[in-house]
C-alpha atoms as a PDB file:
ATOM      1  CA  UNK A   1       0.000   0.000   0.000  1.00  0.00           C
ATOM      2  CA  UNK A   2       1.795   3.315  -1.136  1.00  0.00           C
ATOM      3  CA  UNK A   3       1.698   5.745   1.021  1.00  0.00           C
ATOM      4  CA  UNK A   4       0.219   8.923  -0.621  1.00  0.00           C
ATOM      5  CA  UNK A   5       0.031  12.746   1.105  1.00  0.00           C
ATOM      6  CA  UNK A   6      -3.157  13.405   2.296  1.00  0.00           C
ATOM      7  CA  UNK A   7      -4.795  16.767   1.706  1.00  0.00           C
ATOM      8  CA  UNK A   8      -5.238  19.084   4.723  1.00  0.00           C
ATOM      9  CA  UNK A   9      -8.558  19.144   5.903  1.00  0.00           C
ATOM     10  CA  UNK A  10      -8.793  22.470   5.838  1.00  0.00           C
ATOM     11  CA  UNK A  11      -7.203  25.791   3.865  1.00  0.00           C
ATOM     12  CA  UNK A  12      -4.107  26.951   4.275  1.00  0.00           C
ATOM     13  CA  UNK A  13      -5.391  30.268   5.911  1.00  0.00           C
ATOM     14  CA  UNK A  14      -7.841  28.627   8.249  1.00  0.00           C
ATOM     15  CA  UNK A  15      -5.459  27.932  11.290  1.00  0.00           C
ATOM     16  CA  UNK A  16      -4.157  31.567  12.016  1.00  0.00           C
ATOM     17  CA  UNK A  17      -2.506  33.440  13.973  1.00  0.00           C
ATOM     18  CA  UNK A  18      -1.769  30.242  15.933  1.00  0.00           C
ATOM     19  CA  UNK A  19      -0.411  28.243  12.442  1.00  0.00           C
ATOM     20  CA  UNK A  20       0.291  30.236   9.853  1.00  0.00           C
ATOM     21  CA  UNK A  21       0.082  29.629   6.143  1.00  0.00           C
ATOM     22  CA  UNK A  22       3.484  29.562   5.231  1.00  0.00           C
ATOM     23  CA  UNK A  23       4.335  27.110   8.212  1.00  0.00           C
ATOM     24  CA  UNK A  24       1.631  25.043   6.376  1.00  0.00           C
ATOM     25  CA  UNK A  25       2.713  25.177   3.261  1.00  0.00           C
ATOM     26  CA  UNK A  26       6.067  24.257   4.658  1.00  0.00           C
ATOM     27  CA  UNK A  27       5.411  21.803   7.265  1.00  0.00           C
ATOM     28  CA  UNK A  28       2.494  19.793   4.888  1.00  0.00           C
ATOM     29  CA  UNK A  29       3.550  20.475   1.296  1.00  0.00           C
ATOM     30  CA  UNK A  30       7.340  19.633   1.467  1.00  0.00           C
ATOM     31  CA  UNK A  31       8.655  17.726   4.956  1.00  0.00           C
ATOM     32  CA  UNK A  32       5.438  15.788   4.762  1.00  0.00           C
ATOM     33  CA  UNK A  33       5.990  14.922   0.997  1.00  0.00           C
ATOM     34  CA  UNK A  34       9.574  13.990   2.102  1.00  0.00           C
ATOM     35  CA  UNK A  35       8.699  11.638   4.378  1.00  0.00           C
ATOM     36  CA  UNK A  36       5.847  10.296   1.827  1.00  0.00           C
ATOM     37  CA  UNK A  37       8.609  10.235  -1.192  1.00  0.00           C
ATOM     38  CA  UNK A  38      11.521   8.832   0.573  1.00  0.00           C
ATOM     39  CA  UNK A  39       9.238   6.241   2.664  1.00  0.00           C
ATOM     40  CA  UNK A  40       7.994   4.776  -0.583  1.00  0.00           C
ATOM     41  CA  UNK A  41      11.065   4.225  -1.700  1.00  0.00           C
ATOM     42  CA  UNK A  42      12.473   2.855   1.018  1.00  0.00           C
ATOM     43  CA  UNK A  43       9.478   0.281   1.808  1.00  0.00           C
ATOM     44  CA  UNK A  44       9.724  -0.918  -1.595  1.00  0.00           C
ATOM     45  CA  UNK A  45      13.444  -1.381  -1.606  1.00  0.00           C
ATOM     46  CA  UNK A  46      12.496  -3.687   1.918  1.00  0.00           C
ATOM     47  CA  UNK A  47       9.861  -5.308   0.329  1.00  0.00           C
ATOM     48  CA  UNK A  48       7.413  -3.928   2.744  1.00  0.00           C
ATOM     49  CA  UNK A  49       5.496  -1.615  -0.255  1.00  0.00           C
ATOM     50  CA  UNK A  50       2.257  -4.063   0.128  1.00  0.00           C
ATOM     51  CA  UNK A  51       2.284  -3.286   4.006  1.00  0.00           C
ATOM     52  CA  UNK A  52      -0.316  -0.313   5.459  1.00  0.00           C
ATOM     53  CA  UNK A  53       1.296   2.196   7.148  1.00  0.00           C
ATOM     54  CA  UNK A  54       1.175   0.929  10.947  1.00  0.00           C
ATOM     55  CA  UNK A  55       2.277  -2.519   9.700  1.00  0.00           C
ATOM     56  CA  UNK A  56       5.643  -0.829   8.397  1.00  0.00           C
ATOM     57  CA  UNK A  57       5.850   1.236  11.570  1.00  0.00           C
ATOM     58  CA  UNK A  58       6.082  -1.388  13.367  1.00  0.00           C
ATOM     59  CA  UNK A  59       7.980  -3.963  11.766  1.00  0.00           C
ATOM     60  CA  UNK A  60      10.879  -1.486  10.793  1.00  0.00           C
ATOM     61  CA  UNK A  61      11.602  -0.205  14.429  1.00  0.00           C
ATOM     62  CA  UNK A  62      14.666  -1.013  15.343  1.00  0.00           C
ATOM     63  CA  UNK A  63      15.602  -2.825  11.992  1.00  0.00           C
ATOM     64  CA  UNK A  64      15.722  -0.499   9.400  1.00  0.00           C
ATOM     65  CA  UNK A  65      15.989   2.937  10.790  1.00  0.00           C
ATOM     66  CA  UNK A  66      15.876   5.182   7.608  1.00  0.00           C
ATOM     67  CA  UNK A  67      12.261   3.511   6.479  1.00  0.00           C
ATOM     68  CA  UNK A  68      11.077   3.687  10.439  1.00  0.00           C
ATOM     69  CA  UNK A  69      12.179   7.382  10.366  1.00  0.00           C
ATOM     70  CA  UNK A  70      10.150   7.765   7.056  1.00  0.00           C
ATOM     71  CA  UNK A  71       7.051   5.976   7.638  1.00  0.00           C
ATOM     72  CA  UNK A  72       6.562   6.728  11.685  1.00  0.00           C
ATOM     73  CA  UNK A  73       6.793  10.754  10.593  1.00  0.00           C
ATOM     74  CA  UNK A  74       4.127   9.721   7.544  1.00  0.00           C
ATOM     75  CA  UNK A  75       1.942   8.035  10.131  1.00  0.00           C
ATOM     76  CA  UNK A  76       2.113  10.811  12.701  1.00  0.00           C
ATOM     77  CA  UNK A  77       1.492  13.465  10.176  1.00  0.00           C
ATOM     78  CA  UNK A  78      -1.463  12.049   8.886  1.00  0.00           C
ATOM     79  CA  UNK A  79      -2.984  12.017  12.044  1.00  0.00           C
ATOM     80  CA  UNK A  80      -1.927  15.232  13.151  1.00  0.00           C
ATOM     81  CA  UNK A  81      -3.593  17.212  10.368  1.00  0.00           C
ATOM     82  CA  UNK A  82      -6.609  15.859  11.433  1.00  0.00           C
ATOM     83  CA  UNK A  83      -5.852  16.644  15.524  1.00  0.00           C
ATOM     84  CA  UNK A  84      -6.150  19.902  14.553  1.00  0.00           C
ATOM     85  CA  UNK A  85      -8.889  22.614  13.539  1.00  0.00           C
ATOM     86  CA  UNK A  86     -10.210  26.131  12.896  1.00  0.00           C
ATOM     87  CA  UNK A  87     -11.853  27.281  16.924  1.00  0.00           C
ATOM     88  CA  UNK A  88     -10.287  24.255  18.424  1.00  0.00           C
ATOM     89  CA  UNK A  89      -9.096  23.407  21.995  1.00  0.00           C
ATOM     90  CA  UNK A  90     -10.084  24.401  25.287  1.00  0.00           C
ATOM     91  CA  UNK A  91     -11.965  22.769  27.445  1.00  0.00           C
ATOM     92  CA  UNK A  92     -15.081  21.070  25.539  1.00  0.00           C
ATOM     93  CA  UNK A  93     -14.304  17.814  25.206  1.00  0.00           C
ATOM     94  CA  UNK A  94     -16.712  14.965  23.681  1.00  0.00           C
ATOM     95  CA  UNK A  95     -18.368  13.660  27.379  1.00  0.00           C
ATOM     96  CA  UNK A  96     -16.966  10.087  26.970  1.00  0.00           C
ATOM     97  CA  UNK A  97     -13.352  11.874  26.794  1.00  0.00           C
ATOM     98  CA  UNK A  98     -13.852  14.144  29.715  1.00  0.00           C
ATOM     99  CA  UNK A  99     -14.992  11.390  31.690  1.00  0.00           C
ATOM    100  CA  UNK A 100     -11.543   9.209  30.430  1.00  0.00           C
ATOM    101  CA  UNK A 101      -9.316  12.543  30.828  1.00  0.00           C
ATOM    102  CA  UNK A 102     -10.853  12.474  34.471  1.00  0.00           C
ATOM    103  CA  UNK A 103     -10.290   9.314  35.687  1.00  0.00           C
ATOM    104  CA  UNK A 104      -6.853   8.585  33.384  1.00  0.00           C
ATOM    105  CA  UNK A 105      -4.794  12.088  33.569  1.00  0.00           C
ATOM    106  CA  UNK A 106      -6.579  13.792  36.645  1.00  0.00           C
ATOM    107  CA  UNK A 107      -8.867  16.263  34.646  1.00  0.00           C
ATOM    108  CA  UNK A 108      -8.449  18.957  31.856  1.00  0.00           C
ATOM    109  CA  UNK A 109      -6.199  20.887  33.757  1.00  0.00           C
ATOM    110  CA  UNK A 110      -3.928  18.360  34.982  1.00  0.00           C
ATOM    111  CA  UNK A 111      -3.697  16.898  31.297  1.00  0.00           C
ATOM    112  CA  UNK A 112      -2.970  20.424  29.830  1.00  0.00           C
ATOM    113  CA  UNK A 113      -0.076  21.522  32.123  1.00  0.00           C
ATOM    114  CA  UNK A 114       1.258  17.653  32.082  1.00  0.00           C
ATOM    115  CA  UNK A 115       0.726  17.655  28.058  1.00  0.00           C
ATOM    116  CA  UNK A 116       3.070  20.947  27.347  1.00  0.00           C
ATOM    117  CA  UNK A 117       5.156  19.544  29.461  1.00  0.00           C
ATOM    118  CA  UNK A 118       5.833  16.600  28.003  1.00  0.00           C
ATOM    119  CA  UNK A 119       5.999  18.712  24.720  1.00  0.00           C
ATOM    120  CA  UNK A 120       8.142  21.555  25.922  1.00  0.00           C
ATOM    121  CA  UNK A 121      10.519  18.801  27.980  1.00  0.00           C
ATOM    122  CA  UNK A 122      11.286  16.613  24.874  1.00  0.00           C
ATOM    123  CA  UNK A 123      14.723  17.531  23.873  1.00  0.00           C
ATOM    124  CA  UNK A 124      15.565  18.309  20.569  1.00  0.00           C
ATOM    125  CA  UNK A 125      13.183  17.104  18.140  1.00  0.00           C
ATOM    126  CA  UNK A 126       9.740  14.459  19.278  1.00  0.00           C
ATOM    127  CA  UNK A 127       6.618  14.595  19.491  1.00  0.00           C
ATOM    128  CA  UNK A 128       4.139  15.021  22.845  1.00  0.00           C
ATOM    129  CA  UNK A 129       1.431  12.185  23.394  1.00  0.00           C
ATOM    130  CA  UNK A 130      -1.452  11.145  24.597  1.00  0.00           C
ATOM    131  CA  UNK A 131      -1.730   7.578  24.019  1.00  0.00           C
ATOM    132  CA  UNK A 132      -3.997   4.339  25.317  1.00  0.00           C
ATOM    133  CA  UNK A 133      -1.693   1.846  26.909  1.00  0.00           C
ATOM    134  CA  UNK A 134      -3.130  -0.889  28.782  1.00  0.00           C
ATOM    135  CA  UNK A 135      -6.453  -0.267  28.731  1.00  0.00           C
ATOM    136  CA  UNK A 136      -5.822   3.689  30.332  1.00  0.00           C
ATOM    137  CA  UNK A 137      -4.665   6.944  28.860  1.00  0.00           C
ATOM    138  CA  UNK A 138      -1.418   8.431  29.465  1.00  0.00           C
ATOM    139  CA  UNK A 139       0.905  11.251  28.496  1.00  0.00           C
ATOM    140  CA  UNK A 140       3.879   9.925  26.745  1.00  0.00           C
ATOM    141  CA  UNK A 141       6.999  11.715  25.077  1.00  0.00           C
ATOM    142  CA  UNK A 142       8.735  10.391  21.916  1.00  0.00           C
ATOM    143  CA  UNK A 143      12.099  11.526  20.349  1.00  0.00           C
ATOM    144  CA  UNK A 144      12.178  11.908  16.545  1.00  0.00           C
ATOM    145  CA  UNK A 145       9.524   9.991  14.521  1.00  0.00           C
ATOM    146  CA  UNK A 146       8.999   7.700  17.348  1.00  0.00           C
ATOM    147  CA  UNK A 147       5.195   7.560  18.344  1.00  0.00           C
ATOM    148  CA  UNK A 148       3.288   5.188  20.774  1.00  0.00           C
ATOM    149  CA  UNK A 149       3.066   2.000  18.530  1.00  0.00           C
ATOM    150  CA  UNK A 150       5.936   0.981  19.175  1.00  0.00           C
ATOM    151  CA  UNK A 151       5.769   1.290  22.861  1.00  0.00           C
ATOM    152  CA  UNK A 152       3.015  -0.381  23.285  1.00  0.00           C
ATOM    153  CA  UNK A 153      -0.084   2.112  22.874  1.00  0.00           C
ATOM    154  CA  UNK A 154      -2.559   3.852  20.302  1.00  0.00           C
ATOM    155  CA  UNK A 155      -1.445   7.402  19.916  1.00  0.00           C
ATOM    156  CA  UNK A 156      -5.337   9.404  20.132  1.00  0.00           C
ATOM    157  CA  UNK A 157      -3.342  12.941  20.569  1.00  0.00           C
ATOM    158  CA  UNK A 158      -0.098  13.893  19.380  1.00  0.00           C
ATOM    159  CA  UNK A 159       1.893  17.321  18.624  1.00  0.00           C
ATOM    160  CA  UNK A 160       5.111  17.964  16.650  1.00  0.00           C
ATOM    161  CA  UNK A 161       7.777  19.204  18.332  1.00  0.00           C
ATOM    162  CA  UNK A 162       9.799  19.853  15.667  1.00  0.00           C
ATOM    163  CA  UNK A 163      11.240  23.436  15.109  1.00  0.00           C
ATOM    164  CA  UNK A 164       9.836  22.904  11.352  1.00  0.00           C
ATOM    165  CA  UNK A 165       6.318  22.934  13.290  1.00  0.00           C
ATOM    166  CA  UNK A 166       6.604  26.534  15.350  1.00  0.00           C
ATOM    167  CA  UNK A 167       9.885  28.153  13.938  1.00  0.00           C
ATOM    168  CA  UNK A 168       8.227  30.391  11.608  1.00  0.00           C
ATOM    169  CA  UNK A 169       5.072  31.572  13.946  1.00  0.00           C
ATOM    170  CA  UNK A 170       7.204  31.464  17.527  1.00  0.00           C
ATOM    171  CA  UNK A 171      10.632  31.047  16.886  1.00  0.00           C
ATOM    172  CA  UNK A 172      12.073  29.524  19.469  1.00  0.00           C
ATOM    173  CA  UNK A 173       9.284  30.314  22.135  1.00  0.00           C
ATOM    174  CA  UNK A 174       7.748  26.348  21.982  1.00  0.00           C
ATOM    175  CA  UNK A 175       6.120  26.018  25.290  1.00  0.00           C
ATOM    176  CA  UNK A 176       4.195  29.340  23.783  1.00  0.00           C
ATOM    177  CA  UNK A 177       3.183  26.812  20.538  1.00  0.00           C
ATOM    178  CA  UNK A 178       1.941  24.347  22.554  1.00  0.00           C
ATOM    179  CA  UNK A 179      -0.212  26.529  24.654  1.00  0.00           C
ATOM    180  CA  UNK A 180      -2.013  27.670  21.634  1.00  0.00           C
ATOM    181  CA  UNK A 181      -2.202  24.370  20.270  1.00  0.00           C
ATOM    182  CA  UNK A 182      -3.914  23.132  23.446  1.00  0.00           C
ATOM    183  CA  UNK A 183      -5.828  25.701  23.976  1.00  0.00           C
ATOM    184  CA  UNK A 184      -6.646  26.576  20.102  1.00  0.00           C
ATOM    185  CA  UNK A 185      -6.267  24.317  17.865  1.00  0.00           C
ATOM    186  CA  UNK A 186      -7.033  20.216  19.376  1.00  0.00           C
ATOM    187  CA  UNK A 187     -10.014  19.164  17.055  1.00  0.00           C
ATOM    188  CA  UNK A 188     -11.696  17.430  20.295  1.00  0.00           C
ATOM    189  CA  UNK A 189     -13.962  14.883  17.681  1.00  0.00           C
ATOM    190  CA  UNK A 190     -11.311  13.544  15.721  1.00  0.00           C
ATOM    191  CA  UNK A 191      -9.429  12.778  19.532  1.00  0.00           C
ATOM    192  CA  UNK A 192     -12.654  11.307  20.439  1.00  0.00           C
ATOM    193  CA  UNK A 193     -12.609   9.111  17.016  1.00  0.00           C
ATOM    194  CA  UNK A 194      -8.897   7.907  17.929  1.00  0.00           C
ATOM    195  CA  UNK A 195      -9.888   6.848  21.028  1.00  0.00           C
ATOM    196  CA  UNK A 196     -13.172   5.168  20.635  1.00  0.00           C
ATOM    197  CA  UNK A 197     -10.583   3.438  18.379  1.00  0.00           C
ATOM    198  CA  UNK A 198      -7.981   2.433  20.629  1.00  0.00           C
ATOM    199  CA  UNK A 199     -10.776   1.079  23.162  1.00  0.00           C
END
């Protein structure tokens, strides 16, 4: 199954001021593509082409680093188009994920200070999670492409920490990017989706 780049699900324009256009033109049209370009190449030249996604994730951690790199960015990019939307955030979530984010993280707030710190803590370049492991929610922190899968969860929130995914719009200010993301920018029902998912 080639992997192909997914259209945003939205226009370019429709996540400002807290992600501009040009860091989505950026961020989606070209290191996206990258990772969709170089990945197919790379799971074709390990046989793995006919695989989906997830399957490749998985079976190329720890074995063939340049395809894992490749398809685990792919994977979490696909997703995190979606975990994202125009009047996002804040604090109305779906009832069945309040009631999860209550009993699993300790509430909203508890989840947003632990969240952007997970995201502002990862050094260098990761991603911030939250991911269903074992039957519960938790916050998790990944370096690189690395995502939950292959520790042993379902990610059902994620956000780039990648300077390609703030640099432009806050420089080098990222606990200020993850604020607005939080608080701006989570698209609450496709969370809900992931995790009615992962259950």
């Amino acid at each position: 199954m080639a992997f192909e780049l997914p259209d945003l699900p939205y226009d370019y324009e429709a996540l400002q001021p807290y992600m501009s256009k040009e860091t989505l033109e950026y961020h989606h049209d070209k290191h996206h593509n990258t990772y969709v370009q170089t990945g197919n190449k790379l799971a074709a030249e390990a046989g793995m082409d006919g695989l989906s996604v997830e399957e490749v994730v998985k079976k190329s951690f720890g074995s063939n680093q340049g395809l894992f790199n490749n398809a685990a960015q792919h994977y979490n990019h696909m997703h995190f188009w979606n975990w994202m939307k125009k009047g996002g955030g804040g604090k109305s979530l779906p009832e069945a994920l309040a009631k999860a984010f209550d009993s699993d993280l300790g509430g909203y707030d508890k989840f947003r200070a632990d969240f952007i710190n997970a995201g502002t803590t990862q050094f260098g370049s990761g991603w911030a999670w939250v991911a269903m492991k074992d039957g519960k929610l938790e916050i998790m922190k990944t370096p690189n492409g690395e995502n939950p899968l292959v520790h042993g969860g379902v990610p059902i929130l994620g956000v780039d920490v990648w300077e390609h995914s703030y640099y432009i719009d806050y420089r080098n200010a990222r606990p200020k990017y993850l604020e607005a993301f939080v608080d701006n920018l989570i698209n609450w029902d496709y969370v809900l989706e992931c995790y009615e998912k992962a259950r």
